[in-house]
PDB file of N, CA and C in Angstrom:
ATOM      1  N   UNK A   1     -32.224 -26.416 -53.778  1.00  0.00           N
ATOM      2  CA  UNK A   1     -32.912 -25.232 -54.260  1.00  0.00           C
ATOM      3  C   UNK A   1     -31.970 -24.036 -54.137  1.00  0.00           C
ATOM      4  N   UNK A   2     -31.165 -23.556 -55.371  1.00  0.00           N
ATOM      5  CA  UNK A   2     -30.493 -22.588 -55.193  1.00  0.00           C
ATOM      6  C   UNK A   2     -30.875 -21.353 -55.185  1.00  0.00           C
ATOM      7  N   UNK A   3     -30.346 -20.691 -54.135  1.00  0.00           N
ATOM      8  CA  UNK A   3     -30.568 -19.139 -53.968  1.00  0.00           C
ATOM      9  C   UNK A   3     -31.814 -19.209 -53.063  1.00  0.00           C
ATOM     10  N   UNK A   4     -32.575 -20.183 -52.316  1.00  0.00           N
ATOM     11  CA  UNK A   4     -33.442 -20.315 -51.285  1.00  0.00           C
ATOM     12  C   UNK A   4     -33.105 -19.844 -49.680  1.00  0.00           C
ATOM     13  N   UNK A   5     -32.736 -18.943 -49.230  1.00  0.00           N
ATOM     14  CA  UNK A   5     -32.625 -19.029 -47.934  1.00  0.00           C
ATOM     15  C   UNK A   5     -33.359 -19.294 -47.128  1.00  0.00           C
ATOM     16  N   UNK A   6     -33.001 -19.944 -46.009  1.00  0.00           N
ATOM     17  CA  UNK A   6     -33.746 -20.641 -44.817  1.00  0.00           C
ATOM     18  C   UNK A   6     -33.252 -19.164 -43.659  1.00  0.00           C
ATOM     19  N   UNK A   7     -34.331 -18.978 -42.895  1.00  0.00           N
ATOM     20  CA  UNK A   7     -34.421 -17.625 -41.942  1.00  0.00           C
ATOM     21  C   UNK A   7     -34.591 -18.914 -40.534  1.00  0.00           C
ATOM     22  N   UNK A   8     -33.541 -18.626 -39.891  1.00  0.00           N
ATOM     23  CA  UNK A   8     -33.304 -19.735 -38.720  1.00  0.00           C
ATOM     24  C   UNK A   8     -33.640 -18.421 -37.138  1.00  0.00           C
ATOM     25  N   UNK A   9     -34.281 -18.878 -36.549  1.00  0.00           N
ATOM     26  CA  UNK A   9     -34.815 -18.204 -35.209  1.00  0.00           C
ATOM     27  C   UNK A   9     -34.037 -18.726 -33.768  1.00  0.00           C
ATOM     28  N   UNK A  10     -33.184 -17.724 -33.085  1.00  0.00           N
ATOM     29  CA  UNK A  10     -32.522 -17.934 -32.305  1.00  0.00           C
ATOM     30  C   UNK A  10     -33.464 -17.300 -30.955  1.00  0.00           C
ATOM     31  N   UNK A  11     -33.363 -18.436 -30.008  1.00  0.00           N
ATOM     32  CA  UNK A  11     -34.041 -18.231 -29.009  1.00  0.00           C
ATOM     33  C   UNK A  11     -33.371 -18.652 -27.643  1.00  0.00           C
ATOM     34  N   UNK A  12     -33.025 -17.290 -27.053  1.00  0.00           N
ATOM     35  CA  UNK A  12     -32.362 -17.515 -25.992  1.00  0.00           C
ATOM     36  C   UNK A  12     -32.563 -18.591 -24.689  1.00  0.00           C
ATOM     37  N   UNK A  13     -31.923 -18.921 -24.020  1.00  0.00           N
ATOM     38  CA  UNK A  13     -32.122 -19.992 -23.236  1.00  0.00           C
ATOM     39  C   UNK A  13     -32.779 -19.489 -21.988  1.00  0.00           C
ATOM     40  N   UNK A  14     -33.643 -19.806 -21.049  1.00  0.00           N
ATOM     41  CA  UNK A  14     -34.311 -20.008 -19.594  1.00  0.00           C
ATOM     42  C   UNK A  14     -33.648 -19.641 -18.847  1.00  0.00           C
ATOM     43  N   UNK A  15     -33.504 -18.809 -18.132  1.00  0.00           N
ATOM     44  CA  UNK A  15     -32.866 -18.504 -17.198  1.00  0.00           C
ATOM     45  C   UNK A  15     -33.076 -18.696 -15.659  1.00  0.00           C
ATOM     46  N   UNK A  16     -32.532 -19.091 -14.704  1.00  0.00           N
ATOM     47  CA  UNK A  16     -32.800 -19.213 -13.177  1.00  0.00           C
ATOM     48  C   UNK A  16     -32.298 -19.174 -11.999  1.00  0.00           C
ATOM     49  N   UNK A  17     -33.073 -18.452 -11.307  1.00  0.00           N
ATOM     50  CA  UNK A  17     -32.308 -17.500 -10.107  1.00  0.00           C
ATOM     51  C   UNK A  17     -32.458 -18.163  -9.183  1.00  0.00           C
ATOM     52  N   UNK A  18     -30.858 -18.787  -8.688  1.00  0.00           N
ATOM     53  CA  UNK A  18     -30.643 -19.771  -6.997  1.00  0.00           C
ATOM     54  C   UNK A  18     -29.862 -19.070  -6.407  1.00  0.00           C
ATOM     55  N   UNK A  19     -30.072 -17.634  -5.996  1.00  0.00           N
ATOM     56  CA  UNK A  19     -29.872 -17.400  -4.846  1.00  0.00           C
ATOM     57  C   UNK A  19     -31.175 -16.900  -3.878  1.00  0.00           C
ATOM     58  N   UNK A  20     -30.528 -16.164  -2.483  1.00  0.00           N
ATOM     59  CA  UNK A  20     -32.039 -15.927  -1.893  1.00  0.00           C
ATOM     60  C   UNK A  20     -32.505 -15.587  -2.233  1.00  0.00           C
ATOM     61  N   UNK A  21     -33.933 -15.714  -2.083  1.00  0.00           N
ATOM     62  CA  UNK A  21     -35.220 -14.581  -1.817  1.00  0.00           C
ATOM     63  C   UNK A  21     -34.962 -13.425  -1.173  1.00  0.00           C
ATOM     64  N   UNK A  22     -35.599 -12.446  -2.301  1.00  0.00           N
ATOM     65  CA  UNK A  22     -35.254 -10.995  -1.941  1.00  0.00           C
ATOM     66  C   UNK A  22     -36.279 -10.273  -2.165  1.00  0.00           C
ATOM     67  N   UNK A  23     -36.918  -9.635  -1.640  1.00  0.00           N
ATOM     68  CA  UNK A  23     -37.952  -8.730  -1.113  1.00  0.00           C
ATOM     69  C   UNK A  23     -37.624  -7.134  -1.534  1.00  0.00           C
ATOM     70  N   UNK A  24     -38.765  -6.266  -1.238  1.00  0.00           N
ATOM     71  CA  UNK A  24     -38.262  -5.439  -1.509  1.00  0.00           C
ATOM     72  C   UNK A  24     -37.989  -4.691  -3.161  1.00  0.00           C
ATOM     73  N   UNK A  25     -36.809  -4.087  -3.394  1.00  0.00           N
ATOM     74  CA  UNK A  25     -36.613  -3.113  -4.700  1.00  0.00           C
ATOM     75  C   UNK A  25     -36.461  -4.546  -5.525  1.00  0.00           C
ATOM     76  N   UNK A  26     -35.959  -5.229  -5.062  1.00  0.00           N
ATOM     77  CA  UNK A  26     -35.156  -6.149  -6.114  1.00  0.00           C
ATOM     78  C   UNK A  26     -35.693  -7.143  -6.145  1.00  0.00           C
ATOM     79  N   UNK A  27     -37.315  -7.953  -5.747  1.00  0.00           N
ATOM     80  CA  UNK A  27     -38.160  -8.548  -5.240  1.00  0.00           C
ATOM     81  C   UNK A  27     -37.767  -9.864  -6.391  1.00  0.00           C
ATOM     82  N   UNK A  28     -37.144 -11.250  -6.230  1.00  0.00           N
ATOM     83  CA  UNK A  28     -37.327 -12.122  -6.850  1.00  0.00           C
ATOM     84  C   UNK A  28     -36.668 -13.810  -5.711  1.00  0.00           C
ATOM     85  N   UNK A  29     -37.785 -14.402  -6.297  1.00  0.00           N
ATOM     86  CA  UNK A  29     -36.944 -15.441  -5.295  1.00  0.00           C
ATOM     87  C   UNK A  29     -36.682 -16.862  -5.540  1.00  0.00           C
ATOM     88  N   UNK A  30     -36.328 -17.298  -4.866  1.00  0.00           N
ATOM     89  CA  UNK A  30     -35.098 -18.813  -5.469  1.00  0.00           C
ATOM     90  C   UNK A  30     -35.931 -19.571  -6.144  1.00  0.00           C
ATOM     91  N   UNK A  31     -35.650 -19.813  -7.532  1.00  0.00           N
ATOM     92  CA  UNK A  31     -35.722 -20.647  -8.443  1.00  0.00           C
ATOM     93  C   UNK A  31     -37.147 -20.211  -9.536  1.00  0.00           C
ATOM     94  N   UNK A  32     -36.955 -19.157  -9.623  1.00  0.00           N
ATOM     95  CA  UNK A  32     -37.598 -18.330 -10.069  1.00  0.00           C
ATOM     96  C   UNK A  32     -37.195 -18.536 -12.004  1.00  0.00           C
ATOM     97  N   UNK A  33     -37.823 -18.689 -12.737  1.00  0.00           N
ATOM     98  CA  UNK A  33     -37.292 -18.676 -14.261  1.00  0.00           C
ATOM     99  C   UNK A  33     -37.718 -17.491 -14.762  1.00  0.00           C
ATOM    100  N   UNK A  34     -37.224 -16.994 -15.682  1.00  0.00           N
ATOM    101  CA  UNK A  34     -37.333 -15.773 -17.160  1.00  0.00           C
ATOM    102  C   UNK A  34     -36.577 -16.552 -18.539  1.00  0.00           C
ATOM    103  N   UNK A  35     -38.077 -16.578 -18.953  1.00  0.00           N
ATOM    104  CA  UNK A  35     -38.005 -17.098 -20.193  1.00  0.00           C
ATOM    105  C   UNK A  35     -37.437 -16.561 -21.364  1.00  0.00           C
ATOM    106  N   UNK A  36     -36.455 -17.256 -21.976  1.00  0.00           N
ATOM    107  CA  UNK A  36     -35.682 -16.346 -23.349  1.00  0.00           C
ATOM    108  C   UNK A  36     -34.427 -15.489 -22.525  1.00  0.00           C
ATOM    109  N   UNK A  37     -34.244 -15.730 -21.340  1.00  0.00           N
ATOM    110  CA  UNK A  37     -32.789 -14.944 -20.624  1.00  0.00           C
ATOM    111  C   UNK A  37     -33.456 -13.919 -20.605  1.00  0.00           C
ATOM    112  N   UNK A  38     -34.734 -13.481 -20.577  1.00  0.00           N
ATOM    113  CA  UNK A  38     -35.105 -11.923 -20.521  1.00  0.00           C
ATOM    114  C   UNK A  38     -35.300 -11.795 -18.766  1.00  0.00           C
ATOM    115  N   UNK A  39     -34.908 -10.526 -18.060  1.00  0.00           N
ATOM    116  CA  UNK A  39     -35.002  -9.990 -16.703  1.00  0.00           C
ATOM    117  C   UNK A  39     -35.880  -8.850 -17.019  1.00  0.00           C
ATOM    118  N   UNK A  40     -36.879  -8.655 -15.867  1.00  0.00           N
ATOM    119  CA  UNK A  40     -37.217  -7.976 -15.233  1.00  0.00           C
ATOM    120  C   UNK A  40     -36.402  -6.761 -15.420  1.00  0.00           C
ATOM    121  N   UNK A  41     -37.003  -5.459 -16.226  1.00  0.00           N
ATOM    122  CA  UNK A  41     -36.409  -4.518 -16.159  1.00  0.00           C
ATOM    123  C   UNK A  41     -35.697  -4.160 -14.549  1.00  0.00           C
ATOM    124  N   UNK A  42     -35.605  -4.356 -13.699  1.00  0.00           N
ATOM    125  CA  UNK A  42     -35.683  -4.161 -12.304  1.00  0.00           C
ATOM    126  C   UNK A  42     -34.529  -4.903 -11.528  1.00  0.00           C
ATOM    127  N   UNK A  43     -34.171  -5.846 -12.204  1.00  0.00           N
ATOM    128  CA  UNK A  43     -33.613  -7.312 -11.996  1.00  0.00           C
ATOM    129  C   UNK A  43     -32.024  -6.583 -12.960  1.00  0.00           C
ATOM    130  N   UNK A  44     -32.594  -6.478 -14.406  1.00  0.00           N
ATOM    131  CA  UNK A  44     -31.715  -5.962 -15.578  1.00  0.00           C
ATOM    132  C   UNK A  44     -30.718  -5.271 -15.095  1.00  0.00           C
ATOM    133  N   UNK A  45     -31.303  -4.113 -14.556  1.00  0.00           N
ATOM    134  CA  UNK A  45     -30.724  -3.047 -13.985  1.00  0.00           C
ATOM    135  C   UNK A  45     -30.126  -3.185 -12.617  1.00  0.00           C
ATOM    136  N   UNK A  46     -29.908  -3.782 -11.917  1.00  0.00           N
ATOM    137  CA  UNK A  46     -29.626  -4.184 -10.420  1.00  0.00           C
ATOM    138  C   UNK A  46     -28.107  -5.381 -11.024  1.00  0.00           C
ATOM    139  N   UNK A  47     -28.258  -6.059 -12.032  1.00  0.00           N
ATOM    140  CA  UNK A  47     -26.697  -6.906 -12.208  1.00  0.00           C
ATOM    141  C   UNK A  47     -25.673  -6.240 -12.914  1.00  0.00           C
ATOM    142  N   UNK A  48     -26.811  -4.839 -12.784  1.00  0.00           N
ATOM    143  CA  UNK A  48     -25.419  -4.078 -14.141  1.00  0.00           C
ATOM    144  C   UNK A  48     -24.324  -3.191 -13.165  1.00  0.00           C
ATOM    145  N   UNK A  49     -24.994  -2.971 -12.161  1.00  0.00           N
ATOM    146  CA  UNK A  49     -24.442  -2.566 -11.310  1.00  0.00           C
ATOM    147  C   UNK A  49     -23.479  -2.553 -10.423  1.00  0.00           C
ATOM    148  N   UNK A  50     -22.067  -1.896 -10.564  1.00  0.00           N
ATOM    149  CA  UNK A  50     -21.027  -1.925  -9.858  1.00  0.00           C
ATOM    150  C   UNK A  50     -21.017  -2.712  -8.974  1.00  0.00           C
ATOM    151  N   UNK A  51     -20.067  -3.812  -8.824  1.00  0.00           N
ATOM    152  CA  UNK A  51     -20.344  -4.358  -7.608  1.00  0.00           C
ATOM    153  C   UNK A  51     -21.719  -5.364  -7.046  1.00  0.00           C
ATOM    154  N   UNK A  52     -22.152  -5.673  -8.145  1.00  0.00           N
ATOM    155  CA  UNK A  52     -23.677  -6.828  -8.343  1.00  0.00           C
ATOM    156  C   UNK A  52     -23.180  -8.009  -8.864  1.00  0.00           C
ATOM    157  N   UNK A  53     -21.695  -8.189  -9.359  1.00  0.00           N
ATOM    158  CA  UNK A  53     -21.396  -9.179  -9.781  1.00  0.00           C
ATOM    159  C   UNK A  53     -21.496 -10.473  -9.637  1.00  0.00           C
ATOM    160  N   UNK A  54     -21.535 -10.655  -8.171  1.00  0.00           N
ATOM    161  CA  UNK A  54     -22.143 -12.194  -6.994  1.00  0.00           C
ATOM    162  C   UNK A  54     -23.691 -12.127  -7.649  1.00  0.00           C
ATOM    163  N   UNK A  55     -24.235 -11.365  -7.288  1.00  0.00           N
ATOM    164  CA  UNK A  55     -25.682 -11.774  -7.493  1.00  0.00           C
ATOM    165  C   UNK A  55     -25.838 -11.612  -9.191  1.00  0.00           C
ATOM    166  N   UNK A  56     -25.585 -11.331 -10.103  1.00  0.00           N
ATOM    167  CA  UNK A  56     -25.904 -11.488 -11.410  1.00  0.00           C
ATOM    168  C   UNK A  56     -25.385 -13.298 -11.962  1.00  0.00           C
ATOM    169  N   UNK A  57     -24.483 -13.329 -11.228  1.00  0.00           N
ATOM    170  CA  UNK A  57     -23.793 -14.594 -11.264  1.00  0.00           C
ATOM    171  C   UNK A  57     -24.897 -15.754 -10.699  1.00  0.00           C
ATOM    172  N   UNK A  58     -25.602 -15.769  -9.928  1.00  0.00           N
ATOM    173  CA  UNK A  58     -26.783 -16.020  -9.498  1.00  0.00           C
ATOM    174  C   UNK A  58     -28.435 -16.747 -10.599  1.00  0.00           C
ATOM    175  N   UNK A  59     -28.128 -16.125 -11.826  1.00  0.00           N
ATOM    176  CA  UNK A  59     -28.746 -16.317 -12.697  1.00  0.00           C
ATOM    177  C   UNK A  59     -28.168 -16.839 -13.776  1.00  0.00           C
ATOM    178  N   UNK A  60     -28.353 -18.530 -14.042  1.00  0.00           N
ATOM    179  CA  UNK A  60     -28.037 -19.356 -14.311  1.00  0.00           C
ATOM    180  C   UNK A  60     -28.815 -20.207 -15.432  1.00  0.00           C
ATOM    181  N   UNK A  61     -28.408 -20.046 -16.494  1.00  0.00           N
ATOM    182  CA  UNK A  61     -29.210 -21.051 -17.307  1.00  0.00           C
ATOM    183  C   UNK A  61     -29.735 -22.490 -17.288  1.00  0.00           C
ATOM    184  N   UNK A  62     -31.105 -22.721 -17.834  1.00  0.00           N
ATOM    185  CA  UNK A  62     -31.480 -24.040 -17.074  1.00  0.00           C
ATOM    186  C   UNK A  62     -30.210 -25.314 -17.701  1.00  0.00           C
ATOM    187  N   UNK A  63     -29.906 -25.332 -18.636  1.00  0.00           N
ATOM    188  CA  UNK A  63     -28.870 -26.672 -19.238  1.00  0.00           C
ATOM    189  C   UNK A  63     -27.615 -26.683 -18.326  1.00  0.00           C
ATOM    190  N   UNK A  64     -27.351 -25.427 -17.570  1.00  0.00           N
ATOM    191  CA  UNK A  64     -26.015 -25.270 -16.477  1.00  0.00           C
ATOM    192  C   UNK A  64     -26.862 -25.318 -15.083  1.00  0.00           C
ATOM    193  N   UNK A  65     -27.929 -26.096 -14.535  1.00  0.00           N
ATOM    194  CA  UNK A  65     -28.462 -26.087 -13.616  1.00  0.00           C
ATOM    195  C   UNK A  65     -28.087 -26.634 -12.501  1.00  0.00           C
ATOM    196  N   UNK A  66     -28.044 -28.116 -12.745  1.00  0.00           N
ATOM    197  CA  UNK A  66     -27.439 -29.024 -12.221  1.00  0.00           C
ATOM    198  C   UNK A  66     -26.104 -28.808 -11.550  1.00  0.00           C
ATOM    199  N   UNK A  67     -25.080 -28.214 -12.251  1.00  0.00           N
ATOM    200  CA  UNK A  67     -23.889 -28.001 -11.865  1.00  0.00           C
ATOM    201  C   UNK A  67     -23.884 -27.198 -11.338  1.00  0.00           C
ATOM    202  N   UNK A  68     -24.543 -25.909 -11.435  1.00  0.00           N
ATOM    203  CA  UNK A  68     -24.875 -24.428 -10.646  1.00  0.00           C
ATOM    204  C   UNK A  68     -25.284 -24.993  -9.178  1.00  0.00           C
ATOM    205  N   UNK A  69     -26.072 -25.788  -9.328  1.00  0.00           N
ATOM    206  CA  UNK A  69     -26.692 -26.113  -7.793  1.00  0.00           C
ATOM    207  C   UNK A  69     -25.625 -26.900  -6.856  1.00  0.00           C
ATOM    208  N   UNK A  70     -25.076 -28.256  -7.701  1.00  0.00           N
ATOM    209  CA  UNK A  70     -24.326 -28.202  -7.396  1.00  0.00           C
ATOM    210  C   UNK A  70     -23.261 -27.693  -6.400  1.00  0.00           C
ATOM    211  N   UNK A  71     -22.873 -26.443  -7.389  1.00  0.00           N
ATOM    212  CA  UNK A  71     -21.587 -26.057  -6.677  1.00  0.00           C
ATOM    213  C   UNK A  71     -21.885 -24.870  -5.925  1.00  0.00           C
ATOM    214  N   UNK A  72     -23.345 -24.958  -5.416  1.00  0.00           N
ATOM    215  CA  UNK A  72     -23.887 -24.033  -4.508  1.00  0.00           C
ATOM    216  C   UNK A  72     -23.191 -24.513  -2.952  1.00  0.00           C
ATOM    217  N   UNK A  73     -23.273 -25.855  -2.720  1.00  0.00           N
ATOM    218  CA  UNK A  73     -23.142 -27.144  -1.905  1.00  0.00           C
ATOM    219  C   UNK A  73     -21.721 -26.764  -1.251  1.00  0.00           C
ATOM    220  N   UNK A  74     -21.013 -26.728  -2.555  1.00  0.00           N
ATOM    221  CA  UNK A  74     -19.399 -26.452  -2.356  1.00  0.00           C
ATOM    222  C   UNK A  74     -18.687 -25.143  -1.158  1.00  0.00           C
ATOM    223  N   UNK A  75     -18.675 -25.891  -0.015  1.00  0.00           N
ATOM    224  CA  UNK A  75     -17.802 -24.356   0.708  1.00  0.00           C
ATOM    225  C   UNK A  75     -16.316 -23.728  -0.406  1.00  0.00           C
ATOM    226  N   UNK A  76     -16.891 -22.783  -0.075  1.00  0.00           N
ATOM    227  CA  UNK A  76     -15.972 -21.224  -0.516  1.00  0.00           C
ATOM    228  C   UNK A  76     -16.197 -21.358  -2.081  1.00  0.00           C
ATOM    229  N   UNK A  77     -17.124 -22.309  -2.562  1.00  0.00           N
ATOM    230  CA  UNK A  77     -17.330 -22.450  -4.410  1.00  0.00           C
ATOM    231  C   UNK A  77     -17.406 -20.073  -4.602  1.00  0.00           C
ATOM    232  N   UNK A  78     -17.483 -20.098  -5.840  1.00  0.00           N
ATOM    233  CA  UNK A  78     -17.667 -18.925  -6.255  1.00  0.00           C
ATOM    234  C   UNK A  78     -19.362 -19.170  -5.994  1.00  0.00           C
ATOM    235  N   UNK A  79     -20.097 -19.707  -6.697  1.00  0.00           N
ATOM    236  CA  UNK A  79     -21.962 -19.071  -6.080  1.00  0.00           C
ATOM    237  C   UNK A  79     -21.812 -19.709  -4.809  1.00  0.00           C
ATOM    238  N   UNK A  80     -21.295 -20.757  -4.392  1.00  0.00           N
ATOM    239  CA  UNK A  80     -21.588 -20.520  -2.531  1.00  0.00           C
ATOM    240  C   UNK A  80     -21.275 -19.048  -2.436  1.00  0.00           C
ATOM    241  N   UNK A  81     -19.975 -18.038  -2.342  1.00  0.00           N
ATOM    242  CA  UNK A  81     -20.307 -16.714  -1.939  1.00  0.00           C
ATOM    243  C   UNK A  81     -21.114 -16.048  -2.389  1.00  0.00           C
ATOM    244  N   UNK A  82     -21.106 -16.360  -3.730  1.00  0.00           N
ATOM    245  CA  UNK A  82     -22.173 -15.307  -4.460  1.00  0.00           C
ATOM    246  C   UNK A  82     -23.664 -15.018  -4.078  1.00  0.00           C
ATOM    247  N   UNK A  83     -23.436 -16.605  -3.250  1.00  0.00           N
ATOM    248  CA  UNK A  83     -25.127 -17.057  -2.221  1.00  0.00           C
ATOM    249  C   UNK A  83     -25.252 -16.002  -0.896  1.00  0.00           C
ATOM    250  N   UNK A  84     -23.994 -16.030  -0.417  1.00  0.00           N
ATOM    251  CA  UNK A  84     -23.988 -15.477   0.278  1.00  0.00           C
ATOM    252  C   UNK A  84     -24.158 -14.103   0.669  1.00  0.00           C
ATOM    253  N   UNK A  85     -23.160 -13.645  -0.218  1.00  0.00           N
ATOM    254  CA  UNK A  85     -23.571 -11.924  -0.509  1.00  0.00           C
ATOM    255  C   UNK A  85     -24.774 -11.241  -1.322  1.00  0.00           C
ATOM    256  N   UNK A  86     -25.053 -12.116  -1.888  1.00  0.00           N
ATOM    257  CA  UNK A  86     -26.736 -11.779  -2.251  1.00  0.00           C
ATOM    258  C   UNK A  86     -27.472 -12.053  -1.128  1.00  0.00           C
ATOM    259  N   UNK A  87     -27.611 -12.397  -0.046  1.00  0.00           N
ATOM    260  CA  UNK A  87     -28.308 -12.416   0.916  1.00  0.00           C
ATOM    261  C   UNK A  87     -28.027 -11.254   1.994  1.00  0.00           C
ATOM    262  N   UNK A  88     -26.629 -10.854   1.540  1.00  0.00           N
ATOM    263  CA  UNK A  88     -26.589  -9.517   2.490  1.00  0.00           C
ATOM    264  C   UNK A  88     -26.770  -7.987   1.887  1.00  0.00           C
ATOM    265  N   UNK A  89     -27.320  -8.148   0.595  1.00  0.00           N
ATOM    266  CA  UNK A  89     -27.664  -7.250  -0.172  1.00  0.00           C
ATOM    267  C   UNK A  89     -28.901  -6.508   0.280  1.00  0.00           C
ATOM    268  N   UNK A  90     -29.384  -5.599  -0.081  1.00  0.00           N
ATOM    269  CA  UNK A  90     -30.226  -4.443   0.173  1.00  0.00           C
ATOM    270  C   UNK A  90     -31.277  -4.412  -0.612  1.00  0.00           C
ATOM    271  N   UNK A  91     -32.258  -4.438  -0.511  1.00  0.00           N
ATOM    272  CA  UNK A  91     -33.451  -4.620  -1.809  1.00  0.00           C
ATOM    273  C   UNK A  91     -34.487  -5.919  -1.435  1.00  0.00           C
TER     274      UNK A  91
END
């Protein structure tokens, strides 16, 4: 059928948060999903932030899950620290 376009719908992937539980300003906790990669205005704003880089790293798509958890396991892995310093975070 020429000259028919097909309108294709892109839908972002699941997102999920394995680091600690955090209380407080920044209130979300381990294994927590947001559907479509969408955050919590609250959440949004807290990985944009100088120096939030460990904990934005933290939020992990579900198809990279497995390996995320994974290499939680791993001493000195990058999210082992990232585990870590999100737990010494403020919020």
């Amino acid at each position: 059928m020429a000259g028919k376009q097909t309108e294709t719908k892109t839908t972002a992937e699941a997102v999920m948060y394995i680091g600690p539980t955090k209380m407080g300003a920044l209130h979300v906790t381990n294994g927590a999903v947001f559907r479509g990669g969408k955050l919590p205005e609250h959440l949004a704003t807290a990985i944009k932030v100088k120096g939030n880089e460990a904990f934005a790293s933290l939020f992990v798509s579900v198809s990279n899950l497995g390996p995320a958890r994974a290499s939680l396991r791993v001493p000195g892995s990058d999210l082992g620290r990232a585990f870590k310093a999100a737990g010494k975070m403020e919020g």
